[in-house]
Protein backbone atom coordinates (compact mmCIF):
# COMPACT_ATOMS: atom_id res chain seq x y z
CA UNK A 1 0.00 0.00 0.00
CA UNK A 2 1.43 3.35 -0.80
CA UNK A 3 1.36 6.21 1.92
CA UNK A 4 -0.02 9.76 1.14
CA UNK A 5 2.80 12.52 1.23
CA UNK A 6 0.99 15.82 1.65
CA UNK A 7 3.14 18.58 1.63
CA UNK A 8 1.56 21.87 3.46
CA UNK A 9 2.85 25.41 3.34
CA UNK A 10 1.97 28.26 5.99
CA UNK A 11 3.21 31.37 6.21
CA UNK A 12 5.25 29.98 9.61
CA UNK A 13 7.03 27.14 8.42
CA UNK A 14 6.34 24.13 6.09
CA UNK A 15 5.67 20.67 7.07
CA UNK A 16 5.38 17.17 4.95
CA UNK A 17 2.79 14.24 6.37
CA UNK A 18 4.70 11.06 6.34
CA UNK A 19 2.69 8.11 6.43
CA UNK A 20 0.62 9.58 10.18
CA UNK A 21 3.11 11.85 11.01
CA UNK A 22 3.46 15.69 10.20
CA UNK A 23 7.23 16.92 10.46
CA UNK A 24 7.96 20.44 10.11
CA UNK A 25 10.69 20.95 7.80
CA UNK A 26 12.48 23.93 10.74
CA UNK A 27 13.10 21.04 13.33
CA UNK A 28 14.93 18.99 10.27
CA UNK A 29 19.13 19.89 11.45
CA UNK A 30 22.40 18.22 10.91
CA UNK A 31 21.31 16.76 7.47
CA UNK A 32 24.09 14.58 5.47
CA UNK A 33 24.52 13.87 2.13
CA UNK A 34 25.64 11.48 -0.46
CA UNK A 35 25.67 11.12 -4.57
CA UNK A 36 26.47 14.58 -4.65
CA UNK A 37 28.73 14.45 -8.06
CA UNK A 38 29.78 17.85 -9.32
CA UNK A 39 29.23 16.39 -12.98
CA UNK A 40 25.77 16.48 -12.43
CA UNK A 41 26.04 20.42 -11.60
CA UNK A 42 23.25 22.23 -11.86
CA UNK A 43 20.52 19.17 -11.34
CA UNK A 44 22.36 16.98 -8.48
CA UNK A 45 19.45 14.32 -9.22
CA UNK A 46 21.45 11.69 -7.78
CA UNK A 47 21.77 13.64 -4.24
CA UNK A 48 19.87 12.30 -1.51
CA UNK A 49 19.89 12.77 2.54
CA UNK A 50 21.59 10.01 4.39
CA UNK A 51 21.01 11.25 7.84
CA UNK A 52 19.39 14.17 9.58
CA UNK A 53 18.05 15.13 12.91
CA UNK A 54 14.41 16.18 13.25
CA UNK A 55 14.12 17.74 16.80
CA UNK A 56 17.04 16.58 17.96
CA UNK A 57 17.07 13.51 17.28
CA UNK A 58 18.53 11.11 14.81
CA UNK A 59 15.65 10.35 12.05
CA UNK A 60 15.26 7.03 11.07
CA UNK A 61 15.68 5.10 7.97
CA UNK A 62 11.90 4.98 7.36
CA UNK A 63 11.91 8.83 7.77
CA UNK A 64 14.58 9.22 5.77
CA UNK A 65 13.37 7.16 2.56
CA UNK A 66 9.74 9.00 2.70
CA UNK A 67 12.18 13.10 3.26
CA UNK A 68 14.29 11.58 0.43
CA UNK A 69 11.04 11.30 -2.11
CA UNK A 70 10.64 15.57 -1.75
CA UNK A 71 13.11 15.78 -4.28
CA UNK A 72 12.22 19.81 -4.02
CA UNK A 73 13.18 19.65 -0.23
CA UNK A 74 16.42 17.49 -1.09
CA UNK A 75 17.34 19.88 -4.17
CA UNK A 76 16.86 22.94 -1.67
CA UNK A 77 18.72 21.47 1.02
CA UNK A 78 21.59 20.82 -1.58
CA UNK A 79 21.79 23.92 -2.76
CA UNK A 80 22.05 25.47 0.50
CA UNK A 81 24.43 23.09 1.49
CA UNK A 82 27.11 23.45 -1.36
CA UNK A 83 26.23 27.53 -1.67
């Protein structure tokens, strides 16, 4: 069965629904990454997150599969990371 991802956007902060549980994207820190390949400049497709913390605490693989399918909020967070 395939879980809904709803993305929401408020003027405060933005949060994704994974599976039953709404993270907001400010309490997502520390984030790591991997298949970041400088040939792929400007698109990075390959890039995804291979840990973060949300709140504090380390996320878990299941939470880290459903972040990596925003590829917006991985492409963002990429961005931001190597700029």
């Amino acid at each position: 069965m395939e879980k809904d991802n709803l993305k929401n956007e408020t003027a405060n902060s933005t949060n994704i629904v994974l599976g039953a549980v709404n993270l907001d994207y400010k309490l997502i820190s520390n984030i790591q990454f991997d298949g970041i390949d400088h040939k792929d400049a400007p698109d990075y497709c390959d890039a995804y997150i291979v840990s973060a913390e949300y709140d504090g605490e380390e996320m878990t693989e299941e939470q880290l599969e459903e972040l990596n399918e925003d590829s917006d909020f991985v492409y963002e967070c990429v961005q931001n990371h190597l700029f």
